[in-house]
PDB file of N, CA and C in Angstrom:
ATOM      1  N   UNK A   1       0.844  -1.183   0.000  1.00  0.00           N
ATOM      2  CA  UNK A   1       0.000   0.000   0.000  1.00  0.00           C
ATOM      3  C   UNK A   1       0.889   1.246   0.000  1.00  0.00           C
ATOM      4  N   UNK A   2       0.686   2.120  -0.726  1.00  0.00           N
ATOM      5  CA  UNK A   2       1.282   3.853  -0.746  1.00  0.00           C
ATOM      6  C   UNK A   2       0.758   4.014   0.304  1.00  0.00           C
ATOM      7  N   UNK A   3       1.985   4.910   0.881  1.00  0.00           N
ATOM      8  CA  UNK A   3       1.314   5.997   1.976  1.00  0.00           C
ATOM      9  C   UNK A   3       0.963   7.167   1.645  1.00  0.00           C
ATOM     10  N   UNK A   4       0.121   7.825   2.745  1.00  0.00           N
ATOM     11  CA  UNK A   4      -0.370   9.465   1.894  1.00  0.00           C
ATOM     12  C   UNK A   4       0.180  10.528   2.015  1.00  0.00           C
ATOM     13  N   UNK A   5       1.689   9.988   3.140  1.00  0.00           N
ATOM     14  CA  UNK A   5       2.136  11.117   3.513  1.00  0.00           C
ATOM     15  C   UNK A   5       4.020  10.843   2.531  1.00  0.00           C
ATOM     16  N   UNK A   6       4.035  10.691   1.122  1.00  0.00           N
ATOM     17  CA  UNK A   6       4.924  10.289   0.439  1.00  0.00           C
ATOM     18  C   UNK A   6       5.352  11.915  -0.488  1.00  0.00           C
ATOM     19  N   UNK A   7       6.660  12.680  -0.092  1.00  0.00           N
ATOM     20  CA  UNK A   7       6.935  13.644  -0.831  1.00  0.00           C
ATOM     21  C   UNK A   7       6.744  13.267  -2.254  1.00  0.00           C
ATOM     22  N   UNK A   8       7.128  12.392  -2.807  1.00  0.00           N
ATOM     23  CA  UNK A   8       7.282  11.689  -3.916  1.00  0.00           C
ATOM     24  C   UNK A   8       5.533  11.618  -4.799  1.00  0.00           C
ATOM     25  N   UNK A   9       5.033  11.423  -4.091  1.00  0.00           N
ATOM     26  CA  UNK A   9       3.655  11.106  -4.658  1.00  0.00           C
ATOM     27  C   UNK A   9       3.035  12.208  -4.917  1.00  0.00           C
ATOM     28  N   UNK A  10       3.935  13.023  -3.785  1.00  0.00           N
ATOM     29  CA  UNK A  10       2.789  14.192  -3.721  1.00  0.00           C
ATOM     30  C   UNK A  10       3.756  15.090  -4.784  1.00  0.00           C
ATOM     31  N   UNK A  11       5.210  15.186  -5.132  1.00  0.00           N
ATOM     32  CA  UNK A  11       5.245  16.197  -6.459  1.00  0.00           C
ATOM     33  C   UNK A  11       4.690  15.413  -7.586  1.00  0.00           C
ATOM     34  N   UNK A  12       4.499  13.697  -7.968  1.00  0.00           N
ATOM     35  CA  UNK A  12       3.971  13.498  -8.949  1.00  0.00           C
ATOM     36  C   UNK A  12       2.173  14.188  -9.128  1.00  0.00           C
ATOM     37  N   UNK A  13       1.941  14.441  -8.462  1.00  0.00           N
ATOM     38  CA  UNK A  13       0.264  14.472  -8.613  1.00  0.00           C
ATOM     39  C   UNK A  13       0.665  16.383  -8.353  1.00  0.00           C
ATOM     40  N   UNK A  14       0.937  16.768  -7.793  1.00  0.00           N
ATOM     41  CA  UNK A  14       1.325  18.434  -8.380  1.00  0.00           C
ATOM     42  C   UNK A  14       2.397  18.260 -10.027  1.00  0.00           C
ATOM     43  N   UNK A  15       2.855  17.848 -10.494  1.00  0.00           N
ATOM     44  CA  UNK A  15       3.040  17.668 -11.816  1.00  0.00           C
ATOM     45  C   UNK A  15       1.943  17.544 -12.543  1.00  0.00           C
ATOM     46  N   UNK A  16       0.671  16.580 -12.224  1.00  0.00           N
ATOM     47  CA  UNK A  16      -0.204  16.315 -13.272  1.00  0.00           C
ATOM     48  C   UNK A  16      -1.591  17.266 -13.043  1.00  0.00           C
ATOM     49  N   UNK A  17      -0.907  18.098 -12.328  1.00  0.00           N
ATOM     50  CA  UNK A  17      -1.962  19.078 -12.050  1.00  0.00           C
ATOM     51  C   UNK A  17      -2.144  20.131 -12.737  1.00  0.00           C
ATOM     52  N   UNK A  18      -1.146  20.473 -13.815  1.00  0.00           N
ATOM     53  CA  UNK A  18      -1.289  21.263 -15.123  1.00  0.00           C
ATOM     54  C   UNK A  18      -1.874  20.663 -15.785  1.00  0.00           C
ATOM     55  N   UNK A  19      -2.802  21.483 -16.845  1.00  0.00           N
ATOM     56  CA  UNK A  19      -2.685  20.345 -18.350  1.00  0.00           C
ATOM     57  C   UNK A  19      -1.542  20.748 -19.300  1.00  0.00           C
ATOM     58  N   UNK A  20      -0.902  22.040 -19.174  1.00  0.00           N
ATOM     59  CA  UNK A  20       0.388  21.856 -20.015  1.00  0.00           C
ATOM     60  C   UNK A  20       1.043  20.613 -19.682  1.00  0.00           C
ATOM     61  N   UNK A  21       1.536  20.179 -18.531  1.00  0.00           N
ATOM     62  CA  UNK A  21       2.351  19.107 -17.819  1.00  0.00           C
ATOM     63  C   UNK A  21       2.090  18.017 -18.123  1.00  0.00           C
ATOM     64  N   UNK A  22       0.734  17.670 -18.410  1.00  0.00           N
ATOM     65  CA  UNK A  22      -0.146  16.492 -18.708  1.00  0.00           C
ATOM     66  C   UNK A  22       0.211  16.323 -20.484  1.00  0.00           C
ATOM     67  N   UNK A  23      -0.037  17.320 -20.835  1.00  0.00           N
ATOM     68  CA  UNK A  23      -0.002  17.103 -22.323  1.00  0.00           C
ATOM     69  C   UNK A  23       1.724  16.622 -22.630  1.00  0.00           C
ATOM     70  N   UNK A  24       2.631  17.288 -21.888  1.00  0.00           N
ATOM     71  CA  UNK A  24       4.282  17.246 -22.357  1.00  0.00           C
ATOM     72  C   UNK A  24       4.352  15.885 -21.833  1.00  0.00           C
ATOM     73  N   UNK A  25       3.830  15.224 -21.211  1.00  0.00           N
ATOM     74  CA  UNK A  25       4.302  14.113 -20.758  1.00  0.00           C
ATOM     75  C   UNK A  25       2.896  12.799 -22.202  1.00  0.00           C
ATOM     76  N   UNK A  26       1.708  13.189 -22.070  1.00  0.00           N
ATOM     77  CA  UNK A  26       1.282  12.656 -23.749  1.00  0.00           C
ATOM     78  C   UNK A  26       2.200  12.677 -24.647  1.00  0.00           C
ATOM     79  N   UNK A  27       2.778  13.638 -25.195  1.00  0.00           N
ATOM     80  CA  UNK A  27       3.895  14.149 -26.167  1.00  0.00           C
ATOM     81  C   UNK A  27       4.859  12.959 -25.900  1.00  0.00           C
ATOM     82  N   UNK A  28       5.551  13.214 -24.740  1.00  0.00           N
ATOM     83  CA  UNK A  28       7.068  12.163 -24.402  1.00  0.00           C
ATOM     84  C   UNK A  28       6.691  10.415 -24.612  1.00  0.00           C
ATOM     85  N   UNK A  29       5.239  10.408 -24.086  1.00  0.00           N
ATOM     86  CA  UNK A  29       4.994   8.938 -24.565  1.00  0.00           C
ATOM     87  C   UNK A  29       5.144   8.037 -25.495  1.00  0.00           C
ATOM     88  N   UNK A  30       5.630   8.895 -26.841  1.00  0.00           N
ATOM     89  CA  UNK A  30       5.271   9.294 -28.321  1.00  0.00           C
ATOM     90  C   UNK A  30       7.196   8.325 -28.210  1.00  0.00           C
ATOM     91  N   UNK A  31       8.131   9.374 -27.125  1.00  0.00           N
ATOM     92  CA  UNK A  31       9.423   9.054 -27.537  1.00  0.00           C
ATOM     93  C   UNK A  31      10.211  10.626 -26.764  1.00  0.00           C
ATOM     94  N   UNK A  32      11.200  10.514 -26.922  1.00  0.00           N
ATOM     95  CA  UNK A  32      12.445  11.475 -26.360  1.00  0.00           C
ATOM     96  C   UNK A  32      11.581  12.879 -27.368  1.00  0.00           C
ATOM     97  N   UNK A  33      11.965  13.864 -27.395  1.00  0.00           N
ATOM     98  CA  UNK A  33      11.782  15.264 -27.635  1.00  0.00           C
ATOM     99  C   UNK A  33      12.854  16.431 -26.960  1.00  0.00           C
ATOM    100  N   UNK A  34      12.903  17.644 -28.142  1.00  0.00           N
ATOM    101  CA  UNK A  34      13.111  18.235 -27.481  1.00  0.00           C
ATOM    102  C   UNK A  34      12.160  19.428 -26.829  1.00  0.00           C
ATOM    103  N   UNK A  35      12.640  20.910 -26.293  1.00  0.00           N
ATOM    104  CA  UNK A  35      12.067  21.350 -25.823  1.00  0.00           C
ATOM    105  C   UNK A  35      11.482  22.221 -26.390  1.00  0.00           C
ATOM    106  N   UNK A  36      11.311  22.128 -27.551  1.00  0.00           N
ATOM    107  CA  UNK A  36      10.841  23.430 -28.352  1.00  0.00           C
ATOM    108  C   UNK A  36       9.932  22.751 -29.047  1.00  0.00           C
ATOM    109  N   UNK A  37      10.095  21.105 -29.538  1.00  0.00           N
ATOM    110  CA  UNK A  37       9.362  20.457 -30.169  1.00  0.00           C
ATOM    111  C   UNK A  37       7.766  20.452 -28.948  1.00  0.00           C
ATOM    112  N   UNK A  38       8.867  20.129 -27.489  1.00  0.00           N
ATOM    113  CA  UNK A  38       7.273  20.058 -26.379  1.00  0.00           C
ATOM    114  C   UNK A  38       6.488  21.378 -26.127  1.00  0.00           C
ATOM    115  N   UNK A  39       7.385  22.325 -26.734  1.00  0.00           N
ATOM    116  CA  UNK A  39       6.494  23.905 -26.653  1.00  0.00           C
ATOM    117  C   UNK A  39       5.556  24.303 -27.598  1.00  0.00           C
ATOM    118  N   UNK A  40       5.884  23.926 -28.703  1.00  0.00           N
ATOM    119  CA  UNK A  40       5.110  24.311 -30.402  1.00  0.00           C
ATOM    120  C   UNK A  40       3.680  23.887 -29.812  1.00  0.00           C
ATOM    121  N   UNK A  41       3.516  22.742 -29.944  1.00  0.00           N
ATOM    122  CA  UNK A  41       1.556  22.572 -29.807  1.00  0.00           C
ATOM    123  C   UNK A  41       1.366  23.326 -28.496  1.00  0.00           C
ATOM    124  N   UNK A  42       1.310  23.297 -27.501  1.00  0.00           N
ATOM    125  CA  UNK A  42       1.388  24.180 -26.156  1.00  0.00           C
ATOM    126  C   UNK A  42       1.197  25.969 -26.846  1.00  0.00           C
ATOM    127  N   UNK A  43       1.804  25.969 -27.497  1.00  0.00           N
ATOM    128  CA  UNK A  43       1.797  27.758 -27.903  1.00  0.00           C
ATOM    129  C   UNK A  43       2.438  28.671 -27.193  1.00  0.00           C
ATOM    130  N   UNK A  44       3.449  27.741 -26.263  1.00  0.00           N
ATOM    131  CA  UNK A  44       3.682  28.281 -25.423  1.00  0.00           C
ATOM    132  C   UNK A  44       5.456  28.566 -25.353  1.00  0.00           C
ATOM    133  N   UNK A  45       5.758  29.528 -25.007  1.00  0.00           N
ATOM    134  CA  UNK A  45       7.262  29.868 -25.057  1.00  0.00           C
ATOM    135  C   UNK A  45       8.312  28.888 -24.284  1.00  0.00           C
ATOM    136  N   UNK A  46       9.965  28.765 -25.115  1.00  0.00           N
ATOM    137  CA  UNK A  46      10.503  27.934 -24.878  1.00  0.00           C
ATOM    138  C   UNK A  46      10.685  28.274 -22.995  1.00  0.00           C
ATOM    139  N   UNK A  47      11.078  29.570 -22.510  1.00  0.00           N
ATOM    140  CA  UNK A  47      11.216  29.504 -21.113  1.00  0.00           C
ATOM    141  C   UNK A  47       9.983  28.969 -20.135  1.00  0.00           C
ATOM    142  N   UNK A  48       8.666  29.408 -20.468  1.00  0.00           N
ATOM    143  CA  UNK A  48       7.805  28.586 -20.080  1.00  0.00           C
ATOM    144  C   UNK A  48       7.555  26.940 -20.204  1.00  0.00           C
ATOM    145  N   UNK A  49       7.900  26.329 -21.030  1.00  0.00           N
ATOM    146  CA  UNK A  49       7.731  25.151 -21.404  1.00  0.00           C
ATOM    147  C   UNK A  49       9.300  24.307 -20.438  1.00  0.00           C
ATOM    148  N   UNK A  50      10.340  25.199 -20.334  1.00  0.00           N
ATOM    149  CA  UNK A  50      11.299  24.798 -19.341  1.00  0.00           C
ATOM    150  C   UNK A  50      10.658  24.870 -18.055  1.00  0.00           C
ATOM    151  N   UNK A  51      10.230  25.871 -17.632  1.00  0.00           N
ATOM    152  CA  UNK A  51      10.023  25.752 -16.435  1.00  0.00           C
ATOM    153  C   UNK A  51       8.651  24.192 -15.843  1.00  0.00           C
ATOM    154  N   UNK A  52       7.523  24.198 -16.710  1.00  0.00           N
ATOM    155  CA  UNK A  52       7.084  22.698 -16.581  1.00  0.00           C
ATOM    156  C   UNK A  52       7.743  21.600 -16.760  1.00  0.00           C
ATOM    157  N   UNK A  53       8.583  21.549 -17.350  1.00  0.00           N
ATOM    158  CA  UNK A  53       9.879  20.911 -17.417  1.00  0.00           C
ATOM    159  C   UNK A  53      10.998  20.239 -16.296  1.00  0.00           C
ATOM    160  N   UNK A  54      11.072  21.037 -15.689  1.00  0.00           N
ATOM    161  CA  UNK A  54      11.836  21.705 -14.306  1.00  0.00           C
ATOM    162  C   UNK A  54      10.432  20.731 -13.416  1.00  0.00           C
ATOM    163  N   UNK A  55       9.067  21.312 -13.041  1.00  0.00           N
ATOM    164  CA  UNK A  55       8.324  20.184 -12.297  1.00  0.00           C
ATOM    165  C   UNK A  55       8.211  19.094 -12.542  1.00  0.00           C
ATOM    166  N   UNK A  56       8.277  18.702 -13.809  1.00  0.00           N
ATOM    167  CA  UNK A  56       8.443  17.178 -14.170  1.00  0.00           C
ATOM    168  C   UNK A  56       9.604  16.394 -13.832  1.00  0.00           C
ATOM    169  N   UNK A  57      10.245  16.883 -13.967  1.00  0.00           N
ATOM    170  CA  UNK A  57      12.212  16.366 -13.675  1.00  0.00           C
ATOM    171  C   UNK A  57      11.905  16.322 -12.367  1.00  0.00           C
ATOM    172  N   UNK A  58      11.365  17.674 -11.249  1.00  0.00           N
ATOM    173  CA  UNK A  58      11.361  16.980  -9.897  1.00  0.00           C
ATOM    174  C   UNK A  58      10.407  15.839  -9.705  1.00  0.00           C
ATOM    175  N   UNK A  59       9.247  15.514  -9.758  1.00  0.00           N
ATOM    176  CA  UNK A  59       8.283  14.738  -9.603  1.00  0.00           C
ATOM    177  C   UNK A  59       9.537  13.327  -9.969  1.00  0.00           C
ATOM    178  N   UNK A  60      10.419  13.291 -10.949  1.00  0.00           N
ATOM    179  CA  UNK A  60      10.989  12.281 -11.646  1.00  0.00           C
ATOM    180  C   UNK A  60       9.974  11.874 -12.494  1.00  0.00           C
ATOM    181  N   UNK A  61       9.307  12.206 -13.144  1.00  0.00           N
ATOM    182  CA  UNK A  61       8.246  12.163 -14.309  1.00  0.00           C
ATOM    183  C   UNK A  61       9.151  12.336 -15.427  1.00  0.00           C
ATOM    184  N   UNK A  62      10.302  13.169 -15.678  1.00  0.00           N
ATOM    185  CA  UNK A  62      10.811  13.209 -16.762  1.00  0.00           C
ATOM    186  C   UNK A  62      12.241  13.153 -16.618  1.00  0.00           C
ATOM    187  N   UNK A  63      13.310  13.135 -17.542  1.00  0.00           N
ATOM    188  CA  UNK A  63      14.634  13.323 -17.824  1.00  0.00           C
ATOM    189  C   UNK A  63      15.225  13.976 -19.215  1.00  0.00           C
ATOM    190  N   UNK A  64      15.579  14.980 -18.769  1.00  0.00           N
ATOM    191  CA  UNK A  64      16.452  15.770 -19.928  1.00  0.00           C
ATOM    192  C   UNK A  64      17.757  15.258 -19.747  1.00  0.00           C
ATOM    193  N   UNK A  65      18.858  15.514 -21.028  1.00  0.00           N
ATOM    194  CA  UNK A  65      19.642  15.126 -21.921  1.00  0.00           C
ATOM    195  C   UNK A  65      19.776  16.396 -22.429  1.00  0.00           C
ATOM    196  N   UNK A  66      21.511  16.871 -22.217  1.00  0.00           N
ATOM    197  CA  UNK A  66      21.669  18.230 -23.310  1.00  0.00           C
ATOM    198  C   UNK A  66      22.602  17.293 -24.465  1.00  0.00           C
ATOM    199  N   UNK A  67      22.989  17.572 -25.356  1.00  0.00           N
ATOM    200  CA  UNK A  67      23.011  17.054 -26.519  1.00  0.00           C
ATOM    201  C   UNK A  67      23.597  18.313 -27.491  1.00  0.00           C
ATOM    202  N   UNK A  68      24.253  18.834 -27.464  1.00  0.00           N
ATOM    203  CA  UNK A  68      24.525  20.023 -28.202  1.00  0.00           C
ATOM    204  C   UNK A  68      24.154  21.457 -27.348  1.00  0.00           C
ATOM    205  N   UNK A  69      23.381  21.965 -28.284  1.00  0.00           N
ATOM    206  CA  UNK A  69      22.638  22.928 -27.803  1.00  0.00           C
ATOM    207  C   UNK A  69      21.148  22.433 -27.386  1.00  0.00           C
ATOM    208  N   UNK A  70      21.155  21.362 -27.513  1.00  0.00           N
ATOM    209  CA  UNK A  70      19.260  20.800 -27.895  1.00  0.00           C
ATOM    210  C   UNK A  70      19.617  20.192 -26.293  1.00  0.00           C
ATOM    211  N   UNK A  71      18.162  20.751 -25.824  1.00  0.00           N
ATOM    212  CA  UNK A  71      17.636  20.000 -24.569  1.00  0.00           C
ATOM    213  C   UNK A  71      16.893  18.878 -24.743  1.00  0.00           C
ATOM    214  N   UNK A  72      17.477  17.523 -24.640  1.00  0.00           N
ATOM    215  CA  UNK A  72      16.039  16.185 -25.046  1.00  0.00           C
ATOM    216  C   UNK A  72      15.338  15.626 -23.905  1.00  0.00           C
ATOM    217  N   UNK A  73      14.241  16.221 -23.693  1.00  0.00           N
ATOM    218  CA  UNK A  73      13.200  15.459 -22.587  1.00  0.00           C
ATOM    219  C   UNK A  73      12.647  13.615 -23.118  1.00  0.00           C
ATOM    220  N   UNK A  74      12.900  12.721 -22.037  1.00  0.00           N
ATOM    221  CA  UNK A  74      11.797  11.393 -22.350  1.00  0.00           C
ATOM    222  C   UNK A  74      11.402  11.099 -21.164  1.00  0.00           C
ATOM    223  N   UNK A  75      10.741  10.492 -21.111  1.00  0.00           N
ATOM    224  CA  UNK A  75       9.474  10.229 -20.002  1.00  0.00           C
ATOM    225  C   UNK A  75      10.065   8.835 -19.120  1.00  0.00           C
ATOM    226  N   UNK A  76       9.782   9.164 -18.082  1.00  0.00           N
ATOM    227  CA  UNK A  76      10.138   8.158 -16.893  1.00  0.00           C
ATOM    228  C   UNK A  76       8.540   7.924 -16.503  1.00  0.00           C
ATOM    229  N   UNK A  77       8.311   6.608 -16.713  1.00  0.00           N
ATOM    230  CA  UNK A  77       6.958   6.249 -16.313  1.00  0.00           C
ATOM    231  C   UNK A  77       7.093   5.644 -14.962  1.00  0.00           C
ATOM    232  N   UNK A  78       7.975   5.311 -14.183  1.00  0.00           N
ATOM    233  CA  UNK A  78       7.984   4.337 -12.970  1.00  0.00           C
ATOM    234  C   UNK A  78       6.928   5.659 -12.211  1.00  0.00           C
ATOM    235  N   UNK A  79       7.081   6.669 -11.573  1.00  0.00           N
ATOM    236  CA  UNK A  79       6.689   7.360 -10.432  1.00  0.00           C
ATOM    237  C   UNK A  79       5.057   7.170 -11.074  1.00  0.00           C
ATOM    238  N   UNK A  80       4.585   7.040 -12.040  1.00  0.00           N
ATOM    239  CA  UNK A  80       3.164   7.110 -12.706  1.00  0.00           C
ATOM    240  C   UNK A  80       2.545   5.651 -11.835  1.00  0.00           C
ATOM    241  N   UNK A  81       3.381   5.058 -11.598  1.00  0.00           N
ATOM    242  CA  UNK A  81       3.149   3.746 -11.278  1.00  0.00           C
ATOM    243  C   UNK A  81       2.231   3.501  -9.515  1.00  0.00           C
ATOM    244  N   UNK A  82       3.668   4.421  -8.840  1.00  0.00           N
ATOM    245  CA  UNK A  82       2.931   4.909  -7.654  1.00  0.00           C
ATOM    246  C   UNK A  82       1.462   5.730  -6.937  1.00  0.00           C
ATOM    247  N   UNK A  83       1.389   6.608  -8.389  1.00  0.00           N
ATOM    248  CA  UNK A  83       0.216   7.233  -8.201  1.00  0.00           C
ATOM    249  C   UNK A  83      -0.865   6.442  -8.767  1.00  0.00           C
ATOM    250  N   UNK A  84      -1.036   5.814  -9.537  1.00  0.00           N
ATOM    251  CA  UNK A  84      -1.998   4.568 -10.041  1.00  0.00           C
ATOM    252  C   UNK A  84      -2.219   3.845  -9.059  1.00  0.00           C
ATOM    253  N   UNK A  85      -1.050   3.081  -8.014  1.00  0.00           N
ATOM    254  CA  UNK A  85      -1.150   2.233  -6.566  1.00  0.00           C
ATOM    255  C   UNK A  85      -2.045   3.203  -5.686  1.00  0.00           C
ATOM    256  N   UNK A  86      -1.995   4.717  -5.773  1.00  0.00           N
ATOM    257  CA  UNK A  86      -2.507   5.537  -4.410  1.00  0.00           C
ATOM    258  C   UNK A  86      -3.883   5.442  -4.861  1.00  0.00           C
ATOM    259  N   UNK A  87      -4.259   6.108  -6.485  1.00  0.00           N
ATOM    260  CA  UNK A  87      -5.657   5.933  -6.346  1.00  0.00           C
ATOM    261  C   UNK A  87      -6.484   4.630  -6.648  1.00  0.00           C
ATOM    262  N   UNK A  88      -5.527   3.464  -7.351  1.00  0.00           N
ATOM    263  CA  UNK A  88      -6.310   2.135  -7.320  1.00  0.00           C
ATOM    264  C   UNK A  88      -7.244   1.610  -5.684  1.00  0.00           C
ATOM    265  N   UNK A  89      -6.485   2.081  -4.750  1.00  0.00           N
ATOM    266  CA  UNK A  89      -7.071   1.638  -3.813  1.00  0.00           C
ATOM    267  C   UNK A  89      -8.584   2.000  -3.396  1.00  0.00           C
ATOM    268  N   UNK A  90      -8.798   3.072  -4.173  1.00  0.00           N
ATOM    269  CA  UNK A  90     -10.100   3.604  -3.963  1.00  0.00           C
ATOM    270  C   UNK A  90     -11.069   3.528  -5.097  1.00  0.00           C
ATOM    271  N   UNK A  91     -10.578   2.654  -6.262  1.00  0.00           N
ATOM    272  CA  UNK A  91     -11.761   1.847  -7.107  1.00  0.00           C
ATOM    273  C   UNK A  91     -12.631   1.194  -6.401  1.00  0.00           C
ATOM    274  N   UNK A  92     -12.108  -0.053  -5.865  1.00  0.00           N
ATOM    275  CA  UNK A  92     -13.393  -0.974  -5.324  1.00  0.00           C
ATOM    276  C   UNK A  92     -14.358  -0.185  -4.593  1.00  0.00           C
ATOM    277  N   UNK A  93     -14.160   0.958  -3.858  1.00  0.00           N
ATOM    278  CA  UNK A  93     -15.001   1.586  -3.186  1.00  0.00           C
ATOM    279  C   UNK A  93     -15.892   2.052  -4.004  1.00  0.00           C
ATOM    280  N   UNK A  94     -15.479   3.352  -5.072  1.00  0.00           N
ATOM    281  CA  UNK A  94     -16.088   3.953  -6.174  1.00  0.00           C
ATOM    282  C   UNK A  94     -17.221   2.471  -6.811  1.00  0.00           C
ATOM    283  N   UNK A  95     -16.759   1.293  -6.890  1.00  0.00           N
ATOM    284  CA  UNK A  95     -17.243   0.146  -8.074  1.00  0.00           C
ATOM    285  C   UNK A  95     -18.885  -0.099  -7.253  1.00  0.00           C
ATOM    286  N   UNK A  96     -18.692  -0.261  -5.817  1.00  0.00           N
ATOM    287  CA  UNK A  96     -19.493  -0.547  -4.683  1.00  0.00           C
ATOM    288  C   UNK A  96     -20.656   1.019  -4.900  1.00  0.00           C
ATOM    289  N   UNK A  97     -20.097   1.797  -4.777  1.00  0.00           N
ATOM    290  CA  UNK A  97     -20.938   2.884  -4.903  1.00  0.00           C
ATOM    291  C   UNK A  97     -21.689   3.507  -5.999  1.00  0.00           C
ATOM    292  N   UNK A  98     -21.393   3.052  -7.109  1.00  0.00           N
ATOM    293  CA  UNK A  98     -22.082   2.891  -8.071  1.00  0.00           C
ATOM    294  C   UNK A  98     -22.689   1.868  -8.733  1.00  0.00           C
ATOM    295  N   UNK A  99     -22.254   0.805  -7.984  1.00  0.00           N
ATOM    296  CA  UNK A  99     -23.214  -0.195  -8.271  1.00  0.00           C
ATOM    297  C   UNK A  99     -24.645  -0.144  -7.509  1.00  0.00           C
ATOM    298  N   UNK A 100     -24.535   0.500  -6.629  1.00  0.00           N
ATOM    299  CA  UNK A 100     -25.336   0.652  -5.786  1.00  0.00           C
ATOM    300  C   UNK A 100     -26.403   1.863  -6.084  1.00  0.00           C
ATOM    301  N   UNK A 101     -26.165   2.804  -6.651  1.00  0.00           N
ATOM    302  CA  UNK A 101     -26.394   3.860  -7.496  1.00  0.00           C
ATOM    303  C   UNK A 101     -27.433   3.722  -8.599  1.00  0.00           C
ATOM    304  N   UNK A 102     -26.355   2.437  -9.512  1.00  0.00           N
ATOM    305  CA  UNK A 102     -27.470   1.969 -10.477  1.00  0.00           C
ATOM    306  C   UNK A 102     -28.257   1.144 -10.787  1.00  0.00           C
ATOM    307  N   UNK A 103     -28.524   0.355  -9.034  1.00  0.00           N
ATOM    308  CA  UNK A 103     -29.515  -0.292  -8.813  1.00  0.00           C
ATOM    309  C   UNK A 103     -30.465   1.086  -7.969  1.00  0.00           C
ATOM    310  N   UNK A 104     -30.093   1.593  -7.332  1.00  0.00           N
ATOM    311  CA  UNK A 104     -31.046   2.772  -7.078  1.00  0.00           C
ATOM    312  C   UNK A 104     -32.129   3.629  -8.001  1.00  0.00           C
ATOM    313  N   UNK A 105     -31.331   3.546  -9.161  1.00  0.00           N
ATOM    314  CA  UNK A 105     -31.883   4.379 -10.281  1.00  0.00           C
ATOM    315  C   UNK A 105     -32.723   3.106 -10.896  1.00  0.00           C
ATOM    316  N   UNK A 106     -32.384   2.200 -11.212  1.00  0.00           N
ATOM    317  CA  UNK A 106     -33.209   1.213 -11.900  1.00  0.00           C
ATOM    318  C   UNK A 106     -34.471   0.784 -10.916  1.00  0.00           C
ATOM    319  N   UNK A 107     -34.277   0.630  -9.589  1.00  0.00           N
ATOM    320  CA  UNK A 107     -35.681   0.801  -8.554  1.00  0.00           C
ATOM    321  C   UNK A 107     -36.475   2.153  -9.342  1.00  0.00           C
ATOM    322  N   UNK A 108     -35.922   3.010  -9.099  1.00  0.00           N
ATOM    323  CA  UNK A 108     -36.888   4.393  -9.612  1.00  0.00           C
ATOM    324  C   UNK A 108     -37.006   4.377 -11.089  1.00  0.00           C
ATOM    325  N   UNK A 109     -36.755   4.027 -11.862  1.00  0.00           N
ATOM    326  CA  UNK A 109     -37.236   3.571 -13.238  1.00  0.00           C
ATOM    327  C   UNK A 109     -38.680   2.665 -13.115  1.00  0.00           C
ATOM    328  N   UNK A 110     -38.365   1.751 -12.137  1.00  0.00           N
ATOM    329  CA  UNK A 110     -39.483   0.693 -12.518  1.00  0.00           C
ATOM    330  C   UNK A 110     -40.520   1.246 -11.675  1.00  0.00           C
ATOM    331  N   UNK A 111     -40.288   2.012 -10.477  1.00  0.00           N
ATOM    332  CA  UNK A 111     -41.351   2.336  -9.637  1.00  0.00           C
ATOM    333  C   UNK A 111     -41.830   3.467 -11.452  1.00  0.00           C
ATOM    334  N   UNK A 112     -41.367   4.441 -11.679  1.00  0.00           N
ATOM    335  CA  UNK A 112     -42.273   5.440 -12.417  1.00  0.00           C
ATOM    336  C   UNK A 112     -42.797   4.755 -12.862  1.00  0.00           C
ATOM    337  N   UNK A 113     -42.272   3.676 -13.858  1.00  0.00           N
ATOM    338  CA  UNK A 113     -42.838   2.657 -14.878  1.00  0.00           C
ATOM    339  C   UNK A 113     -44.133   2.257 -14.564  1.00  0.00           C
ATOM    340  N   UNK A 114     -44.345   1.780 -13.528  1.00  0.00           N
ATOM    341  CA  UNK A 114     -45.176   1.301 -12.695  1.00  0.00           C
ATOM    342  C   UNK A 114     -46.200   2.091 -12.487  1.00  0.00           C
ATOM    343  N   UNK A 115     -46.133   3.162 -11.905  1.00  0.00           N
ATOM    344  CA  UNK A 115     -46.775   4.741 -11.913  1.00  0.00           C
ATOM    345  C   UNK A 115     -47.919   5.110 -13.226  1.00  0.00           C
ATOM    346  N   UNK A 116     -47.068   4.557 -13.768  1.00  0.00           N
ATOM    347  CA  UNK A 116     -47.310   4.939 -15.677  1.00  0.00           C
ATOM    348  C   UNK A 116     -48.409   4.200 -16.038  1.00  0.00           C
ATOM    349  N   UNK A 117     -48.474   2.989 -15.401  1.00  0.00           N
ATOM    350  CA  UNK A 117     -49.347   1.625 -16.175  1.00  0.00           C
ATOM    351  C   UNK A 117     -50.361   1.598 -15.774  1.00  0.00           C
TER     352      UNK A 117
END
């Protein structure tokens, strides 16, 4: 079981709390990039697109590579792994509560139904 009190968990889930951040890491899934390539769809400027950059690298969500002048970001999926363990635990609950839900609603279907006839 994750704990809830994990620095680690907690910069991955402040990483995915942008959707710029969300999208650069869609992008990296793709393969390595650089940083101008992860800025173009974004619309967004190369110093901005570093600095989400910069939260991803801490979370360990990502890894840059300088290479010349070219900065190459690719995606580290392990820490994704942890946060999937934190909120899996709270499916079965969610599964229970909506199952329950849509037997609730299907009672009140048949009662109107019923109503109707």
């Amino acid at each position: 079981m994750v704990l809830d009190a994990s620095p680690r968990l907690d910069a991955v889930f402040h990483a995915l709390s942008h959707p710029a951040r969300r999208a650069i890491i869609r992008q990296l899934s793709a393969g390595e990039q650089n940083l101008s390539e992860l800025a173009a769809p974004l619309k967004m400027t190369f110093p901005a697109a570093t600095k989400h950059v910069r939260v991803l690298e801490h979370a360990k969500l990502v890894r840059r590579r300088v290479a010349g002048r070219e900065h190459l970001c690719r995606l580290t999926a392990a820490p994704l792994k942890e946060a999937t363990s934190w909120t899996e635990q709270f499916r079965k609950h969610w599964e229970v509560r909506f199952e329950a839900l849509d037997s609730l609603l299907e009672e009140m279907k048949s009662e109107d139904r019923s109503r109707r006839s």
